[in-house]
Protein backbone atom coordinates (compact mmCIF):
# COMPACT_ATOMS: atom_id res chain seq x y z
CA UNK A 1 -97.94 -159.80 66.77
CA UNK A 2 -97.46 -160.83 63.25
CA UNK A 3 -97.93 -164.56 62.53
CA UNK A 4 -97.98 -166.55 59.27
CA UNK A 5 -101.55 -166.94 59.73
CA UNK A 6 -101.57 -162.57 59.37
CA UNK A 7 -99.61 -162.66 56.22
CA UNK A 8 -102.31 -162.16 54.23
CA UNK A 9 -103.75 -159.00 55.96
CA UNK A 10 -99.72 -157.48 56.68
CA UNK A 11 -98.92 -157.92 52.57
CA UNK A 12 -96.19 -160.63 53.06
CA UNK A 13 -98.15 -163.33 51.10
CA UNK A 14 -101.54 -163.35 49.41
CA UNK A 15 -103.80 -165.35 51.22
CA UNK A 16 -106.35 -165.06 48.89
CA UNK A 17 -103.82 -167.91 45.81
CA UNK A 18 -103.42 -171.03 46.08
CA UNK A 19 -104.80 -174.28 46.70
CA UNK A 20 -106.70 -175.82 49.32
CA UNK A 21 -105.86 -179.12 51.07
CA UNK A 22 -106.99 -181.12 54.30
CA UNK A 23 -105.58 -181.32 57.60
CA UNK A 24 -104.15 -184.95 55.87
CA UNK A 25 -102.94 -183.80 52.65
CA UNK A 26 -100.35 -185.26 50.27
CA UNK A 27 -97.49 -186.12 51.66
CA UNK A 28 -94.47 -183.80 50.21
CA UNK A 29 -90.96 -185.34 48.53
CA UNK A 30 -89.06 -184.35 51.07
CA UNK A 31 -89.03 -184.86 55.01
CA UNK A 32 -87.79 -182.55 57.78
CA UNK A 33 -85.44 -183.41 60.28
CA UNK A 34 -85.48 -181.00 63.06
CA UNK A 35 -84.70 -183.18 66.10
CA UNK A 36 -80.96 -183.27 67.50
CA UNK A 37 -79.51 -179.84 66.76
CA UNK A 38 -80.48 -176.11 67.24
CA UNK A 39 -81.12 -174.62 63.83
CA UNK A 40 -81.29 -171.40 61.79
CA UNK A 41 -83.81 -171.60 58.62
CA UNK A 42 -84.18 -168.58 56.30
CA UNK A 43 -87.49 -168.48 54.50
CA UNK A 44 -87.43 -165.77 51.53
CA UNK A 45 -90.45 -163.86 51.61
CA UNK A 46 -91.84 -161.12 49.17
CA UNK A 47 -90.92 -158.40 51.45
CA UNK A 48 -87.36 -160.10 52.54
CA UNK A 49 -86.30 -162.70 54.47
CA UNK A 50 -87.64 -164.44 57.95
CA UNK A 51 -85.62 -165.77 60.16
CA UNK A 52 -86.87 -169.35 61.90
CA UNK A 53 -84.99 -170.12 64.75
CA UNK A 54 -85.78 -173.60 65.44
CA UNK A 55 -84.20 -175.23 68.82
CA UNK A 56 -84.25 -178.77 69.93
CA UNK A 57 -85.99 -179.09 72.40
CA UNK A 58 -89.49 -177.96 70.26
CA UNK A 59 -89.85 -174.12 71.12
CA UNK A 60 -88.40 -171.68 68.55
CA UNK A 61 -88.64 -167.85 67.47
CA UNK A 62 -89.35 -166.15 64.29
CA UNK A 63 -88.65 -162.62 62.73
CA UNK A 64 -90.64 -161.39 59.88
CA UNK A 65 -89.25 -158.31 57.91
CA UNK A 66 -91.30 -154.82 57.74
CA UNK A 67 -93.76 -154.41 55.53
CA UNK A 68 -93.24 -152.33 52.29
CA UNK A 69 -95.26 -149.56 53.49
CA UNK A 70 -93.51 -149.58 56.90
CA UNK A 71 -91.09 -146.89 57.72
CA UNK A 72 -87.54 -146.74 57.17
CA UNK A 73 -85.69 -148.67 59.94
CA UNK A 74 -88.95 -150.38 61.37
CA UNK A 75 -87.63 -153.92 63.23
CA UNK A 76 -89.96 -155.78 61.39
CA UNK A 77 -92.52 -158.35 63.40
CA UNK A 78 -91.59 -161.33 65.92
CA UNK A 79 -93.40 -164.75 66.72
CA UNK A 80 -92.63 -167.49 69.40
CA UNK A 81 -93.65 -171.15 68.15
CA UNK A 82 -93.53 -174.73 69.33
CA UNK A 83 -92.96 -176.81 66.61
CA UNK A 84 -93.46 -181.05 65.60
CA UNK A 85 -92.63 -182.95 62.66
CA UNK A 86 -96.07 -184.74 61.78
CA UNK A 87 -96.42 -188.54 59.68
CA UNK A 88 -95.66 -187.34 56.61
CA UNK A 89 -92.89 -185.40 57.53
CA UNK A 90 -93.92 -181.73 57.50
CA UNK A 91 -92.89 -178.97 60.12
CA UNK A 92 -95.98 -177.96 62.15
CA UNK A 93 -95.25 -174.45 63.25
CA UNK A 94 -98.01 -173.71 66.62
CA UNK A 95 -97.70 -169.78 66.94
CA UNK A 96 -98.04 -168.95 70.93
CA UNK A 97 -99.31 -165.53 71.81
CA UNK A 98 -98.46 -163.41 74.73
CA UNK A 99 -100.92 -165.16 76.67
CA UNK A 100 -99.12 -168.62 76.33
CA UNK A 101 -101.78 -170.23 73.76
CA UNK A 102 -101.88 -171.19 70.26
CA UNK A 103 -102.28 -168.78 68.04
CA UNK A 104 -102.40 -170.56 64.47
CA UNK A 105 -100.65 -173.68 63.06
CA UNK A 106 -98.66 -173.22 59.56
CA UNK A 107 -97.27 -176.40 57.89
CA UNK A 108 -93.46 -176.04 56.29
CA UNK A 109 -93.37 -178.89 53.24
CA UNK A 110 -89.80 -178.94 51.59
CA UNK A 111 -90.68 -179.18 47.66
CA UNK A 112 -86.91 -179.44 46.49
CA UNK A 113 -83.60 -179.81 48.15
CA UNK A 114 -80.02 -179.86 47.60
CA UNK A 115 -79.74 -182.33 50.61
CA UNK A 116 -77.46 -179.87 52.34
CA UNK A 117 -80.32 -177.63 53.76
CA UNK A 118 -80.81 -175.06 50.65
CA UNK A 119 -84.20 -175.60 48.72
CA UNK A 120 -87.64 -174.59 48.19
CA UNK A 121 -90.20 -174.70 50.80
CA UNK A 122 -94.09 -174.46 50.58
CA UNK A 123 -96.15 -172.54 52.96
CA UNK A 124 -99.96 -173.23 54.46
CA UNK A 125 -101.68 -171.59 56.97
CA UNK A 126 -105.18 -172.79 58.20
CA UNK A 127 -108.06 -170.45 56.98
CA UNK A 128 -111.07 -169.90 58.08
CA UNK A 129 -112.80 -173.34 56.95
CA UNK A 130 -110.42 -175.34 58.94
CA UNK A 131 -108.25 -176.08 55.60
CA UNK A 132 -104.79 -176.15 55.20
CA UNK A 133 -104.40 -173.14 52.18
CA UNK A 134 -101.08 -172.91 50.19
CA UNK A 135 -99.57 -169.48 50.09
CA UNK A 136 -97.00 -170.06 47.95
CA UNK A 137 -92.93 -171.75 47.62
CA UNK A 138 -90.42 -169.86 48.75
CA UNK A 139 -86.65 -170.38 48.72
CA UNK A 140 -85.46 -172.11 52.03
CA UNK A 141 -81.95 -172.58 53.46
CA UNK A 142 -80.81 -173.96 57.24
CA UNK A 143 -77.55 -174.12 58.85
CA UNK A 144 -76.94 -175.71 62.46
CA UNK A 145 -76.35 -172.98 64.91
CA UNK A 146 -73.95 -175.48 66.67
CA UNK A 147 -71.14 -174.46 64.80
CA UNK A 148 -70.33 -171.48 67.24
CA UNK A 149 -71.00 -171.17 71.57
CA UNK A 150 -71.71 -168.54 73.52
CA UNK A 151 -68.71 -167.62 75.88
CA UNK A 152 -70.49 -167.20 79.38
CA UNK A 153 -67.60 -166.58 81.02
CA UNK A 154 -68.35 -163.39 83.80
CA UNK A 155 -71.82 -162.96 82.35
CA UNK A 156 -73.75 -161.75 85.44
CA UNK A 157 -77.45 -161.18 85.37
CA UNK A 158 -78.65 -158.45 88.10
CA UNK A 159 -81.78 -158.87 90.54
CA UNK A 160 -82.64 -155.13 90.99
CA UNK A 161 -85.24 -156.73 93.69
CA UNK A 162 -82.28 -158.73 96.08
CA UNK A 163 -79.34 -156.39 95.10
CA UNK A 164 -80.99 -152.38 94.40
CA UNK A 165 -77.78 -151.19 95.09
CA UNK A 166 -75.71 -153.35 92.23
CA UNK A 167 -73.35 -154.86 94.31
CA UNK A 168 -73.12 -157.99 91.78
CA UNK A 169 -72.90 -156.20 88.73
CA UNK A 170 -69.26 -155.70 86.63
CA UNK A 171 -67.54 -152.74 85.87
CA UNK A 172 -65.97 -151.77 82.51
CA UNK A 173 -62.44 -153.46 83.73
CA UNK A 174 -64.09 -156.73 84.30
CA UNK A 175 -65.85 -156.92 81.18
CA UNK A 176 -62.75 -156.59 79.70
CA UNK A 177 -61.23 -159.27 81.37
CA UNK A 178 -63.90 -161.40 80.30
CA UNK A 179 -63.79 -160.78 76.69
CA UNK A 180 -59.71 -161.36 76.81
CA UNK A 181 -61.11 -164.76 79.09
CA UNK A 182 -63.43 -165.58 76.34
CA UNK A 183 -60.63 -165.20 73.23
CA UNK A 184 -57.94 -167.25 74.56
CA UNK A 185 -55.33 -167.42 72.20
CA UNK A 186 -57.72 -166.31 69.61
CA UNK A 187 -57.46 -162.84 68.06
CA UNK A 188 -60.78 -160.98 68.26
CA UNK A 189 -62.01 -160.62 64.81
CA UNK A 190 -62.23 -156.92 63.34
CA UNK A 191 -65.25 -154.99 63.45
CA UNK A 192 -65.90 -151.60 61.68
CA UNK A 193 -68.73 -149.26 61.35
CA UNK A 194 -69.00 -150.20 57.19
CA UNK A 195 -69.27 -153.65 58.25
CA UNK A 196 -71.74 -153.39 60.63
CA UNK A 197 -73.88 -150.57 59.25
CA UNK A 198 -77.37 -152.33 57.28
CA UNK A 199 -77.05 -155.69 59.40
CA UNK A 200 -79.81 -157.33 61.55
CA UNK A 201 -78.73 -159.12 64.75
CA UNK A 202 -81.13 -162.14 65.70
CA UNK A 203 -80.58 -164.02 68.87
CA UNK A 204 -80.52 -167.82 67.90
CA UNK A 205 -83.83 -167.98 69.67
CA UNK A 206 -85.29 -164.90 68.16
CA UNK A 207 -85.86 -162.75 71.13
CA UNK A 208 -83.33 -160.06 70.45
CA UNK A 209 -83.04 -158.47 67.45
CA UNK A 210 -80.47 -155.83 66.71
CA UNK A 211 -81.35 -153.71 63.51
CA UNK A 212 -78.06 -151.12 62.76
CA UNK A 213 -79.28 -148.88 60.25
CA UNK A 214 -77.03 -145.85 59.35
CA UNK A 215 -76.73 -141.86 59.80
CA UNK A 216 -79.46 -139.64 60.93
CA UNK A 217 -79.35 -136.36 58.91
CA UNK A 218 -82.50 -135.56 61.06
CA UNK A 219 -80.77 -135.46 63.94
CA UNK A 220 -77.82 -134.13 63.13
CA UNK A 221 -75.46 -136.79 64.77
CA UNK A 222 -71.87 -136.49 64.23
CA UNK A 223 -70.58 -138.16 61.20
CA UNK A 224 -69.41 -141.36 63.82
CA UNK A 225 -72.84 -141.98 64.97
CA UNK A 226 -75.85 -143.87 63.35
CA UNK A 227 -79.05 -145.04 65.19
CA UNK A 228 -80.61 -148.35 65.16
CA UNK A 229 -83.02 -150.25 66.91
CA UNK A 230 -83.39 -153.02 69.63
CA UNK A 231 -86.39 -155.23 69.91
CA UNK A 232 -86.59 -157.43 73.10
CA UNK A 233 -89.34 -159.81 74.53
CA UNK A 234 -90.78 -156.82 76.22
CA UNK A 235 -91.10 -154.85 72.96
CA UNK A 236 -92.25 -157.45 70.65
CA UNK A 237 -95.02 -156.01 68.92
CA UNK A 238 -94.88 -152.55 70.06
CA UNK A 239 -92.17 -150.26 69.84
CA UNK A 240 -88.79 -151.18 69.78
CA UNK A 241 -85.83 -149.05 71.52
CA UNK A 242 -83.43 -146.51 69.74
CA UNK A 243 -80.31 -145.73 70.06
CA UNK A 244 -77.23 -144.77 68.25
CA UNK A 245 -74.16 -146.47 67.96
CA UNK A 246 -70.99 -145.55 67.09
CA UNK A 247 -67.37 -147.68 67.12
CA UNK A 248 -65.57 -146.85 70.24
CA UNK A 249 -62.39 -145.40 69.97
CA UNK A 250 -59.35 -145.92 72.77
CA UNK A 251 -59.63 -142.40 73.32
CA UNK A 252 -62.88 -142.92 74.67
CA UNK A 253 -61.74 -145.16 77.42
CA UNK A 254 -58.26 -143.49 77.72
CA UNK A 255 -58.14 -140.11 76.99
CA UNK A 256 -53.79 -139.69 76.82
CA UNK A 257 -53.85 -142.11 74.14
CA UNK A 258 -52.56 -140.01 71.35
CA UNK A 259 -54.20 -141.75 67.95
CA UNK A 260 -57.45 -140.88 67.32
CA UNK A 261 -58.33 -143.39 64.72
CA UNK A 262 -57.58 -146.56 66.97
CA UNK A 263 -60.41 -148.30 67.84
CA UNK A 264 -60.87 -150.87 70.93
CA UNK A 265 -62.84 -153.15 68.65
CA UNK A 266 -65.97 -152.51 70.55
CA UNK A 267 -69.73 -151.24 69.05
CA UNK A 268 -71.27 -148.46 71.76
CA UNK A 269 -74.92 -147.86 72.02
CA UNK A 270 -76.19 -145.27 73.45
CA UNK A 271 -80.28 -145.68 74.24
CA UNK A 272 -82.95 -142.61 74.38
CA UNK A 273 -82.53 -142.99 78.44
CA UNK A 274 -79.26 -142.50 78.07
CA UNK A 275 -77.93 -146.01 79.15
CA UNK A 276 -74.60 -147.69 77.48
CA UNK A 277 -74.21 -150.84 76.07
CA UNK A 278 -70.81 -152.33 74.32
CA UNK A 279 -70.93 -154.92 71.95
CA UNK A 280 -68.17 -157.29 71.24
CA UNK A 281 -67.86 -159.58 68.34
CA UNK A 282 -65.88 -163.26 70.05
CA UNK A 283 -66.04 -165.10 67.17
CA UNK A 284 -68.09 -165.32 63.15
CA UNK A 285 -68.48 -168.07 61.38
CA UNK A 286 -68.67 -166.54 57.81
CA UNK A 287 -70.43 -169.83 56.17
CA UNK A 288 -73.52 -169.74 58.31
CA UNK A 289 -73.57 -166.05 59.56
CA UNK A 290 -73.56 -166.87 63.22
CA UNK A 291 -71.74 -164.70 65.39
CA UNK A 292 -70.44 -164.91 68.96
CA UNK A 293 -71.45 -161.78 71.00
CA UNK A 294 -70.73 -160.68 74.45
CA UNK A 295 -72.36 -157.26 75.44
CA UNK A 296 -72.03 -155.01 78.82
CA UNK A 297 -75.45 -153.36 79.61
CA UNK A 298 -75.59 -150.40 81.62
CA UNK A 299 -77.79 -150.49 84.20
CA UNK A 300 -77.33 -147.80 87.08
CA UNK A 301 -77.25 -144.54 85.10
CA UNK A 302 -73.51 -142.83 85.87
CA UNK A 303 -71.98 -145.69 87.92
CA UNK A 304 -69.42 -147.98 86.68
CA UNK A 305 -71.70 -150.96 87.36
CA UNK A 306 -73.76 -153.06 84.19
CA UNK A 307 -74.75 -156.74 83.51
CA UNK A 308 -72.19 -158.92 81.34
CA UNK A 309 -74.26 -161.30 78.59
CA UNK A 310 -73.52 -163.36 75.64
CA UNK A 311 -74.96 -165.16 72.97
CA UNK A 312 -75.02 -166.37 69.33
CA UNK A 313 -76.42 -164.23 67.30
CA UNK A 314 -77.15 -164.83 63.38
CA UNK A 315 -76.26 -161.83 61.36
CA UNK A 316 -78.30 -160.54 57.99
CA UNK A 317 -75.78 -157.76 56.57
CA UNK A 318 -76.04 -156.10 53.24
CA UNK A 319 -74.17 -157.15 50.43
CA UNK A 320 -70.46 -155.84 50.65
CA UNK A 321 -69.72 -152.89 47.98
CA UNK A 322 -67.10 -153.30 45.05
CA UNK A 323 -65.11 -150.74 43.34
CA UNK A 324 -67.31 -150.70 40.47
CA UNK A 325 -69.66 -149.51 42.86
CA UNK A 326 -67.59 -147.24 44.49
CA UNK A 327 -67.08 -145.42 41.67
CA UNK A 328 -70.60 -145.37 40.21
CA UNK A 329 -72.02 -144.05 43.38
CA UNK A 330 -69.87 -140.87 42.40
CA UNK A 331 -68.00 -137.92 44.23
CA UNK A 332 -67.87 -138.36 48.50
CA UNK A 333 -67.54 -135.12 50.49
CA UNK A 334 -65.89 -135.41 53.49
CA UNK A 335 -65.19 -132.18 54.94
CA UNK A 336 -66.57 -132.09 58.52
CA UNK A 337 -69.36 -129.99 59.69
CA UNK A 338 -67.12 -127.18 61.59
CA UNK A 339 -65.18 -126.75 58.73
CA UNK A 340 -62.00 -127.61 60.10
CA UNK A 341 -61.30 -130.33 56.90
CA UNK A 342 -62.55 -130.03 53.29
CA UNK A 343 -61.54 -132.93 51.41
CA UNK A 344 -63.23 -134.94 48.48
CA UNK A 345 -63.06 -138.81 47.12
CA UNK A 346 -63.10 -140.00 43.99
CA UNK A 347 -63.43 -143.14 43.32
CA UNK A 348 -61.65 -144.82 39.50
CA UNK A 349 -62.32 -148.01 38.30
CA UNK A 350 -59.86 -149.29 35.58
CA UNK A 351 -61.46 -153.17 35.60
CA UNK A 352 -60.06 -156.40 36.50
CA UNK A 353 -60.55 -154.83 40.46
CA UNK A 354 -58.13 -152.59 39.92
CA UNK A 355 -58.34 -148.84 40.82
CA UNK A 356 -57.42 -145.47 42.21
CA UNK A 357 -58.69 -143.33 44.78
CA UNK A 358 -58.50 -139.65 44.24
CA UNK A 359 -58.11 -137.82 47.76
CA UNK A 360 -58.82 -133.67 47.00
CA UNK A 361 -57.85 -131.82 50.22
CA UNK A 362 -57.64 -128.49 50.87
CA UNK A 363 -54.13 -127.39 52.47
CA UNK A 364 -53.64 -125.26 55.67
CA UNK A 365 -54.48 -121.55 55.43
CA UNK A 366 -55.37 -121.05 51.78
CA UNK A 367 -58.23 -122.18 49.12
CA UNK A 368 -56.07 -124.55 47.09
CA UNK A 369 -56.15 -127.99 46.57
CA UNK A 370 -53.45 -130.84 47.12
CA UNK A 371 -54.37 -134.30 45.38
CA UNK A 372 -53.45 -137.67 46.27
CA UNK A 373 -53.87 -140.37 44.02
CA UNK A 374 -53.19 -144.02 45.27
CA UNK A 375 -53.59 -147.37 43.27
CA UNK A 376 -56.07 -149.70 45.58
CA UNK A 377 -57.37 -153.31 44.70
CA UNK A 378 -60.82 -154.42 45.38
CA UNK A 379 -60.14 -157.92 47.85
CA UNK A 380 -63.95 -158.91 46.85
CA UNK A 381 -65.17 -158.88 50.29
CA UNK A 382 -65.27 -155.03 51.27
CA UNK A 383 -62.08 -154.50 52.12
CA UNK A 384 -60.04 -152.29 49.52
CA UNK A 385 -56.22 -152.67 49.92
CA UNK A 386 -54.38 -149.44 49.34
CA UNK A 387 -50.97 -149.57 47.46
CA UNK A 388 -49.27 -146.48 49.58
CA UNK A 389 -45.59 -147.23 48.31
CA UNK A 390 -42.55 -149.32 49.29
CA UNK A 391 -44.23 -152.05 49.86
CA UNK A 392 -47.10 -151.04 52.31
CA UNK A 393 -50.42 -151.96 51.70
CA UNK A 394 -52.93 -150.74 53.90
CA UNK A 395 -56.38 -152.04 53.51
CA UNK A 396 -59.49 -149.97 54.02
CA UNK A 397 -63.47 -151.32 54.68
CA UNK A 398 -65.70 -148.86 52.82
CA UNK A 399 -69.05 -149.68 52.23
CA UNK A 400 -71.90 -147.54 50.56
CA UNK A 401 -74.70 -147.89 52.40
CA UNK A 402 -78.93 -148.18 51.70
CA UNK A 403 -78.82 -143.72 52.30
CA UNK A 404 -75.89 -143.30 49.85
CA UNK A 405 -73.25 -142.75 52.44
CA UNK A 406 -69.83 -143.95 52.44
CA UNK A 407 -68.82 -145.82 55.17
CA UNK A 408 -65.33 -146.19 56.61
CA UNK A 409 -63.83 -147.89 59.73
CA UNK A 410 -65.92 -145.37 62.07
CA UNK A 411 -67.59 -142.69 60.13
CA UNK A 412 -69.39 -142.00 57.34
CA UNK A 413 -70.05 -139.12 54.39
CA UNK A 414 -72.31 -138.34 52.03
CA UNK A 415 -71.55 -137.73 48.40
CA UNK A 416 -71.14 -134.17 47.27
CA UNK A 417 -74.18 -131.89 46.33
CA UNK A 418 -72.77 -131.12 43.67
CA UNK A 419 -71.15 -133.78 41.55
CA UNK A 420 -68.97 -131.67 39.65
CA UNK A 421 -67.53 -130.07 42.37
CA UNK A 422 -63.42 -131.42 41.16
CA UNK A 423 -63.95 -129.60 37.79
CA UNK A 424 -64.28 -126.20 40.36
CA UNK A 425 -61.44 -126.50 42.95
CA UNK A 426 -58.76 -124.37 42.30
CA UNK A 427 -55.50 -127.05 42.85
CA UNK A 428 -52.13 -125.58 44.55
CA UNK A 429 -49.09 -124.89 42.39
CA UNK A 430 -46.06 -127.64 43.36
């Protein structure tokens, strides 16, 4: 486990700056108020950001980002806490280790604040003289988690011990009905591979964390798969789980429907076991980055029969690409690996968000070229709405992600080997 008190030995935070102060201290400018309301605080390290969730009723759950050194995709590090506000205000954070004791107390003492839960917060740890030791001030924000609620509606939770046969778990059709329960007359927000691709899942109280990095070229998955990792409260501190995840496509679930790019709106995981779970996004409040989630866990490999959960989830997701960006990243290929398509993007920034992507595909049964250019505008958060004609505008999320990939609505390509590639494609004759 990796606690505050660690930092210095993991390479978050020197332990060796800063100044020294009794248990007493000075009192800081500013007080906390934890009491009343579950809450989500984001401390900005030096290798990211941790996540503090903070709940109520004085337990909470933190998850520190990877180390530099760490290798790509690692989940990062997770803590369980109790926390009090002492006299002078300050958050005592008690670190409890796997064997239910107290593992090191840090003191949170907000420096500066905006009154509206954004600031700058200053971090001790105890050393080993018994003195409170500064570590540094680090840029602090909180929202209340309150703003969103898990739907529990048909969430079932299976005793393999009472029920070995699975007699009380759901299948696929009654997880269905529960999300449809769940939305009402709400209409289930969108979710795309771009948009989930380089985003962190945290459980409001820290014990699951979803990490949804992007392709594997190592393992060769098809260009709708990426892998990711799961930690849970019975990986914490060792290795997490992988899978890969792809968006599910109606196909998938009903093989006569005719249009393969529909999606049902759900995420599929698929762990090294071989077990499914779906992921549905409820609800997302864009302002705090809390999500609603309800997942479907398989849990008797090959039978129609898995666990229905939900929860509130806070969301860390890389910053959404522009067209400026588009274009700089340069040429995409995306022909297919069987060589059934060979088509190239190019990407054209003319300013103001304004733009036009170059489609290069090869036509049937020769070695030609056909282009298609169409205007597109950059809507500022991802999405990039395509002007195809008489008054149609169809938008598209494309996202590039950390490897250099561009991702679409549920797959993803890499750009061309070679970047000059257009200036060598022999283009049909009209």
């Amino acid at each position: 486990f990796a606690t505050a008190n660690s930092l210095g030995e993991l390479g978050h935070i020197s332990s060796s700056a800063g100044e020294l102060s009794s248990v007493v201290g000075t009192a800081p400018p500013f007080q906390f108020v934890l009491s009343g309301n579950n809450t989500i605080h984001l401390l900005t390290v030096p290798d990211g950001v941790a996540t503090f969730a903070i709940n109520a009723n004085g337990t909470g759950a933190v998850h520190w980002p990877p180390e530099p050194q760490e290798e790509s995709g690692h989940p990062g590090y997770d803590d369980n806490f109790s926390w009090t506000i002492d006299a002078a205000g300050r958050a005592l954070i008690s670190y409890i280790n796997t064997d239910g004791n107290v593992n090191g107390v840090d003191r949170l003492n907000i420096m500066t604040s905006d009154g509206q839960g954004v600031g700058t917060v200053m971090l001790e740890i105890i050393n080993e003289n018994g003195l409170y030791q500064n570590v540094g001030t680090f840029p602090w924000s909180s929202t209340v988690a309150t703003g969103l609620t898990a739907c529990t509606v048909g969430d079932v939770e299976w005793d393999a011990g009472t029920d070995p046969t699975g007699a009380t778990l759901k299948s696929r059709a009654q997880y269905d009905a529960a999300i449809t329960a769940c939305l009402g007359t709400d209409v289930k927000p969108d979710i795309y591979m771009s948009r989930v691709v380089g985003t962190t899942f945290t459980s409001a109280d820290g014990d699951y964390v979803y990490t949804f990095n992007g392709y594997s070229a190592a393992d060769s998955e098809p260009l709708e798969t990426a892998v990711g990792t799961l930690v849970t409260p019975d990986t914490a501190g060792g290795e997490p789980l992988d899978f890969t995840w792809s968006m599910e496509r109606v196909q998938d679930v009903d093989p006569t429907h005719e249009e393969y790019d529909d999606l049902t709106g759900l995420l599929t995981l698929i762990y090294d076991d071989g077990s499914h779970e779906s992921i549905s996004l409820l609800s997302n409040d864009s302002t705090t980055g809390m999500a609603s989630i309800k997942g479907s866990t398989e849990l008797i490999l090959g039978e129609d029969k898995s666990d229905i959960w939900s929860g509130l989830y806070l969301q860390s997701a890389q910053t959404r690409s522009t067209l400026t960006e588009l274009a700089a990243a340069g040429i995409v290929d995306e022909s297919r690996f069987d060589g059934t398509r060979n088509t190239y993007i190019e990407f054209v920034d003319n300013g103001g968000n304004q733009g036009v992507v170059k489609f290069y595909e090869r036509a049937e049964s020769t070695s030609c070229y056909i282009l298609e250019s169409i205007p597109l505008t950059d809507n500022g958060d991802g999405f990039f709405l395509l002007d195809v004609g008489g008054g149609n505008v169809f938008p598209i999320p494309w996202q590039i992600g950390l490897d250099d990939r561009l991702y679409g609505d549920a797959s993803s390509h890499p750009l061309a080997a070679d970047q000059n590639i257009i200036s060598t494609l022999t283009m049909c004759t009209p």
